[in-house]
Protein backbone atom coordinates (compact mmCIF):
# COMPACT_ATOMS: atom_id res chain seq x y z
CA UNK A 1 17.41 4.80 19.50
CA UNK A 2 15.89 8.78 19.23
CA UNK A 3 13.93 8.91 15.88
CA UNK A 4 15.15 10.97 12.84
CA UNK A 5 14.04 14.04 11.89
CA UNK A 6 11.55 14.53 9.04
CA UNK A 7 12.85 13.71 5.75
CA UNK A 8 12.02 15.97 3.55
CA UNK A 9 12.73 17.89 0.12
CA UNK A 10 12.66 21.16 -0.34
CA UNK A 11 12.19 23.65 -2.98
CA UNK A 12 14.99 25.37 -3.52
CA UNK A 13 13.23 27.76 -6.25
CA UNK A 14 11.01 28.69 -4.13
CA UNK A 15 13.71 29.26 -1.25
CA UNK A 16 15.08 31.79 -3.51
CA UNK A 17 11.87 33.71 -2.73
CA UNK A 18 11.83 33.58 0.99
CA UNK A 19 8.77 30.97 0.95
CA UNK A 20 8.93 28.24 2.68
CA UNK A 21 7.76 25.03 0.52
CA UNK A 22 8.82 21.42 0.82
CA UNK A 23 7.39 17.85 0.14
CA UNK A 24 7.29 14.94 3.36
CA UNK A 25 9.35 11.69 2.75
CA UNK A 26 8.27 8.61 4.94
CA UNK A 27 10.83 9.05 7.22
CA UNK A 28 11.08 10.18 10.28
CA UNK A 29 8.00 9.85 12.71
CA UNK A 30 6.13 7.19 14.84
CA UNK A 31 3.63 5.91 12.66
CA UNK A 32 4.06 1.54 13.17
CA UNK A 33 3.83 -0.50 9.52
CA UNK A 34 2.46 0.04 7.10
CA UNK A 35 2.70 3.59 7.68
CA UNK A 36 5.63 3.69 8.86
CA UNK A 37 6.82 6.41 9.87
CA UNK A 38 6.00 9.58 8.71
CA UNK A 39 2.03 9.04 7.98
CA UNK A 40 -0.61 12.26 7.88
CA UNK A 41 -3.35 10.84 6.28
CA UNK A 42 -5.54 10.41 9.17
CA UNK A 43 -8.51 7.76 9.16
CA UNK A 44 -6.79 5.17 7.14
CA UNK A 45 -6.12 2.65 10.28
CA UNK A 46 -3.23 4.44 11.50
CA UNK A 47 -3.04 5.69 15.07
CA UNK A 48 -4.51 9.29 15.26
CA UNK A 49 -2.05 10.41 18.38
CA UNK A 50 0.68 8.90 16.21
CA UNK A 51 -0.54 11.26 12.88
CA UNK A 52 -0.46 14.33 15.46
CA UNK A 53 2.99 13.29 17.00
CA UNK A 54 4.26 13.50 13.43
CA UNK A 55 2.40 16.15 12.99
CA UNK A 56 3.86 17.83 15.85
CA UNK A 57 7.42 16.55 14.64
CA UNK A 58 7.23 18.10 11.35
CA UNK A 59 6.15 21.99 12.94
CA UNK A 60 9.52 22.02 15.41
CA UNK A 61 11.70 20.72 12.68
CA UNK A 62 10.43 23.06 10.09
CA UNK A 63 9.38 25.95 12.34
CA UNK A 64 5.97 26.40 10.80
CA UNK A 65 3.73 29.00 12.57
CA UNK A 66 0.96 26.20 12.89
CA UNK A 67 0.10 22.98 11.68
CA UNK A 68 -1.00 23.19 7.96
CA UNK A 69 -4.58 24.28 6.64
CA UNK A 70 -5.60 20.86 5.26
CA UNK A 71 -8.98 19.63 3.54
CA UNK A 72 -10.78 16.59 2.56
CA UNK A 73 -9.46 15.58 -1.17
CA UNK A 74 -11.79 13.75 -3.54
CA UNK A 75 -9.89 14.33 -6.79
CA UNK A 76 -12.18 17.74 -8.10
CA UNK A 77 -11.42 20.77 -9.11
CA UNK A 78 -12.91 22.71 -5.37
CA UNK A 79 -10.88 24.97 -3.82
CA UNK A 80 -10.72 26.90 -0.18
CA UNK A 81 -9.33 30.27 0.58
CA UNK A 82 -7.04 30.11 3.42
CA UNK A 83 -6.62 32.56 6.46
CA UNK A 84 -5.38 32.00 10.03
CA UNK A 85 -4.18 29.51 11.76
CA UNK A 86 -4.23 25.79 9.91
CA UNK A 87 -6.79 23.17 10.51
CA UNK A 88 -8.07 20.07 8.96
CA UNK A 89 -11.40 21.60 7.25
CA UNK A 90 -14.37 19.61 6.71
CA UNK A 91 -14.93 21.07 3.47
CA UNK A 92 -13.81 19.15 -0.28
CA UNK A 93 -10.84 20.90 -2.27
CA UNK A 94 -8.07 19.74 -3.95
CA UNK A 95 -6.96 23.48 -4.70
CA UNK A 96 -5.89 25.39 -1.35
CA UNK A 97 -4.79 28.81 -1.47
CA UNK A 98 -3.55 31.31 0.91
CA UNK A 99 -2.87 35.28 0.97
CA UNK A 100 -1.82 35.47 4.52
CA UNK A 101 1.64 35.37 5.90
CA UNK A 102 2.97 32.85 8.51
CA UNK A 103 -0.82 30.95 6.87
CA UNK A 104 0.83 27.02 5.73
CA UNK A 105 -1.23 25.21 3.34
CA UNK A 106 -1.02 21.47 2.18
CA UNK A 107 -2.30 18.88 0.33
CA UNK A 108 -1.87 14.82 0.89
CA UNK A 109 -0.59 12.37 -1.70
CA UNK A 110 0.44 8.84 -2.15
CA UNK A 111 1.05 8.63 -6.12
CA UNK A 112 -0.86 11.94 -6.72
CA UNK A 113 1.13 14.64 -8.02
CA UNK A 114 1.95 17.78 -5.55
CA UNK A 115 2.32 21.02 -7.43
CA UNK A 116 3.02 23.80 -5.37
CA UNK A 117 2.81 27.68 -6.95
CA UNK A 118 3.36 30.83 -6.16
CA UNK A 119 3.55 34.69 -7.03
CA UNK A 120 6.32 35.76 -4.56
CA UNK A 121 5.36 39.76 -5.87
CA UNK A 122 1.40 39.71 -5.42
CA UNK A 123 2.20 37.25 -1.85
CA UNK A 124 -0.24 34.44 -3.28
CA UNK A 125 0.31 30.50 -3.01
CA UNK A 126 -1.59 27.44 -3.63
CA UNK A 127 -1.65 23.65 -3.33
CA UNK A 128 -2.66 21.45 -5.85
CA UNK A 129 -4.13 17.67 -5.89
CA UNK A 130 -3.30 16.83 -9.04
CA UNK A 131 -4.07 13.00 -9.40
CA UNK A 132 -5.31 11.35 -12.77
CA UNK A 133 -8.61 12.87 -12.29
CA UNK A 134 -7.44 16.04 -11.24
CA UNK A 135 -4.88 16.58 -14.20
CA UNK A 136 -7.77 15.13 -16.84
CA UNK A 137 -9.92 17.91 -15.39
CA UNK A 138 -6.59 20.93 -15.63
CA UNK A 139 -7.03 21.53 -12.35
CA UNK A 140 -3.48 23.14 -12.28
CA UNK A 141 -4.90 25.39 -15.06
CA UNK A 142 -7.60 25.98 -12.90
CA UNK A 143 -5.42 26.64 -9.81
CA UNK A 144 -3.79 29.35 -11.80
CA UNK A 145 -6.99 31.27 -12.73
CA UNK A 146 -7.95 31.06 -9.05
CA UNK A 147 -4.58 32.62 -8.43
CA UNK A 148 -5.24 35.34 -11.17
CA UNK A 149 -8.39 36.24 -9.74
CA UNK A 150 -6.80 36.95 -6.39
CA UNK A 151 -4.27 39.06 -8.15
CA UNK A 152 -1.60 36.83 -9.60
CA UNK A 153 -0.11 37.50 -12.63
CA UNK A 154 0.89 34.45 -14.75
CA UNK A 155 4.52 36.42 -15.50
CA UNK A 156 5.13 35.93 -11.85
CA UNK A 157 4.14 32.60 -11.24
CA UNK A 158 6.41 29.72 -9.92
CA UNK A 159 5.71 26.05 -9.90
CA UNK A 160 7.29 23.01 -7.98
CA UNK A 161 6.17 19.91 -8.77
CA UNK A 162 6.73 17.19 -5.83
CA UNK A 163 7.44 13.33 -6.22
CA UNK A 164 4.45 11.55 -7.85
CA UNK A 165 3.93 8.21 -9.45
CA UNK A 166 6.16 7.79 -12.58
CA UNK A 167 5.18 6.70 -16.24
CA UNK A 168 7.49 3.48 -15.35
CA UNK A 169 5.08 2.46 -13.18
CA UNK A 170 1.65 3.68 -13.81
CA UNK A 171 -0.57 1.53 -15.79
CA UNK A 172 -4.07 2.81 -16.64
CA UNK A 173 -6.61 1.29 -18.64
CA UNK A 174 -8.63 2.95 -21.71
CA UNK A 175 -11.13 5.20 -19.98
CA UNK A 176 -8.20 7.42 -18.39
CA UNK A 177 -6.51 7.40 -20.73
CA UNK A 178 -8.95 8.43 -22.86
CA UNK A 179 -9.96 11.37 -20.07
CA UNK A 180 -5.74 12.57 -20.06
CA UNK A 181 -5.52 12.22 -23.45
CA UNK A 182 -8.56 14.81 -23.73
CA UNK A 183 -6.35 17.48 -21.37
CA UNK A 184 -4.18 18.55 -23.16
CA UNK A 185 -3.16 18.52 -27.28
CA UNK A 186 -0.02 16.95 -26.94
CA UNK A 187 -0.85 14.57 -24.20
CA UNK A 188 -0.68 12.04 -25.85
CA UNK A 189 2.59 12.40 -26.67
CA UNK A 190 3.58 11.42 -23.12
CA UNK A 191 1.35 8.51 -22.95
CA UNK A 192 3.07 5.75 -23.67
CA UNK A 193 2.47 2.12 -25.22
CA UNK A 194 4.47 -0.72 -23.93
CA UNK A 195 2.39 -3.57 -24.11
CA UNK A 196 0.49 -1.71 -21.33
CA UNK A 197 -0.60 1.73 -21.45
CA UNK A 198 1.51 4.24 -18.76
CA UNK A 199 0.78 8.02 -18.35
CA UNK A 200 3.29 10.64 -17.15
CA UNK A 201 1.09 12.65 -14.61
CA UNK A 202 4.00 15.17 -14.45
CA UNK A 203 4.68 15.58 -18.21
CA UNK A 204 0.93 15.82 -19.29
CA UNK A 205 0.71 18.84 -15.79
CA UNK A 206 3.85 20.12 -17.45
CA UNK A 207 2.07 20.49 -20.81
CA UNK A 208 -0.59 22.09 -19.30
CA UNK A 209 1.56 25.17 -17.31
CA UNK A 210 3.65 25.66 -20.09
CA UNK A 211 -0.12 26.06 -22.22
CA UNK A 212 -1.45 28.59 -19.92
CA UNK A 213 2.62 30.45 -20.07
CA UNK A 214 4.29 29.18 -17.09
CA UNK A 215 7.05 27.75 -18.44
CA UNK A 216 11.50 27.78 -18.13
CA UNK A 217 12.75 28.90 -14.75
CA UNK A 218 9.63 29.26 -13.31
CA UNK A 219 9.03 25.90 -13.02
CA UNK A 220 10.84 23.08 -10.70
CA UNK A 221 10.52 19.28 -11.14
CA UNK A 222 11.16 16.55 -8.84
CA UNK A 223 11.41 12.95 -10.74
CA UNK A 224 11.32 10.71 -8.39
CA UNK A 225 8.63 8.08 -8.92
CA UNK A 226 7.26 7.32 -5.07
CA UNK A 227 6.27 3.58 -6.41
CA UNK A 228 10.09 3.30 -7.13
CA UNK A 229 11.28 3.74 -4.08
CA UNK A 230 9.40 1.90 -0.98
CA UNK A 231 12.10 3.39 1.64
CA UNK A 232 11.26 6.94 0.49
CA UNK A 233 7.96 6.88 -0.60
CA UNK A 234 4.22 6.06 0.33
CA UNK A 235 2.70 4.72 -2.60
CA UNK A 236 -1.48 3.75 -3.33
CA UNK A 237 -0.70 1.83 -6.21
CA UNK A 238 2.12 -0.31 -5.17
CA UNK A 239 0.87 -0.98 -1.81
CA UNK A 240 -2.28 -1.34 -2.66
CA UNK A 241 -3.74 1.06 -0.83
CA UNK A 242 -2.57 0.34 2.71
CA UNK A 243 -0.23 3.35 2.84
CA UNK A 244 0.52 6.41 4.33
CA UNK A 245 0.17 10.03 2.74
CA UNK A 246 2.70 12.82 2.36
CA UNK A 247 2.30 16.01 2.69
CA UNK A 248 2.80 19.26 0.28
CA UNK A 249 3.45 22.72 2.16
CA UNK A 250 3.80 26.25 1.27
CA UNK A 251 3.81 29.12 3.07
CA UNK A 252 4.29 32.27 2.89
CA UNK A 253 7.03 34.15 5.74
CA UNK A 254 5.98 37.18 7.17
CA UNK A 255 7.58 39.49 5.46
CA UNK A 256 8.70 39.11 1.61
């Protein structure tokens, strides 16, 4: 039986802008349980040829220019300019950003929240890691300063926030919650009490755009919690960390 193509979803605000930008499902590439299929988180016990099949997969399917600029993640607040063709960089960010055409960047998650922005006018895009720690640190805040300092202008900046882990399903104890409450004024508004405590990631990232003035039509959310839905989804928390990892994309075309 030939394999599916990637499943993925796309952002359709940013389509309106001519930049490519979309968010992997776990369908759709050769990755054996429990990766299956669609895996690109590479040294987690998966098969490496089978990561750069899908790999591979994903770049005809989407006709990228090149395989995505990609770094090592550990949940800071680093970030790495990116130029040229993409490459797995041995580097630590959880902020990539790009001013290049035909230049993909992405980010990795399983539960994490992908935001992807852009400024479609001043040709600038970035990929955010915004996990717990991430979002208790504003890294999208700090995404957006990065952006500003390249020559983004908050007016003309779009967000699209990709499947994460929901507040129906994650459970955190008093120490993160005391770090996410500290984020954001009204954050803990969106934590909620229900014998456990849960936190929105989404919401309390929300709060924060809408803070720094990103806020109406310039923003696009996805709701689907990726510990939900197992056919769909990788997810770190319900399979306890034997998982696979999505990937977040944007790129600018070359010409806009």
């Amino acid at each position: 039986m030939p394999i599916a193509n990637p499943e993925l979803i796309h952002s359709e605000l940013f389509r309106t802008f001519g930049i490519t930008a979309f968010f992997t499902e776990r369908q759709g590439g050769v990755s054996q349980a429990p990766f299956d299929s669609l895996n690109f988180g590479s040294h987690i016990g998966d098969n490496e040829r089978s990561i750069a099949t899908n790999m591979e997969r994903l770049i005809a399917h989407t006709r990228l220019t090149s395989q995505p600029h990609q770094a090592k993640q550990e949940h800071g607040i680093h970030h790495i300019i990116c130029r040229g063709a993409g490459h797995l960089h041995k580097t630590s960010a959880d902020i990539l950003i790009s001013q290049n055409p035909n230049c993909p960047i992405a980010i990795r998650t399983a539960d994490c929240l992908p935001i992807l922005l852009a400024d479609p006018i001043e040709k600038i895009v970035a990929a955010v890691h915004a996990g717990w720690r991430g979002t208790a640190k504003r890294i999208v805040v700090h995404a957006l300063t990065l952006m500003q300092q390249q020559g983004a202008s908050l007016k003309n900046i779009h967000a699209s926030f990709g499947p994460s882990i929901g507040s129906c399903c994650f459970d955190i104890q008093e120490d993160v919650e005391k770090q996410l409450s500290n984020s954001h004024l009204h954050a803990n508004d969106v934590i909620q009490k229900r014998g456990k405590t849960y936190a929105d990631l989404a919401s309390i990232n929300l709060l924060q755009l809408q803070e720094a003035g990103i806020c109406g039509k310039q923003i696009e959310l996805n709701h689907a919690c990726t510990a939900c839905h197992p056919e769909r989804f990788y997810s770190y928390r319900r399979d306890h960390g034997k998982t696979g990892r999505h990937l977040a994309v944007v790129a600018l075309p070359e010409a806009i």
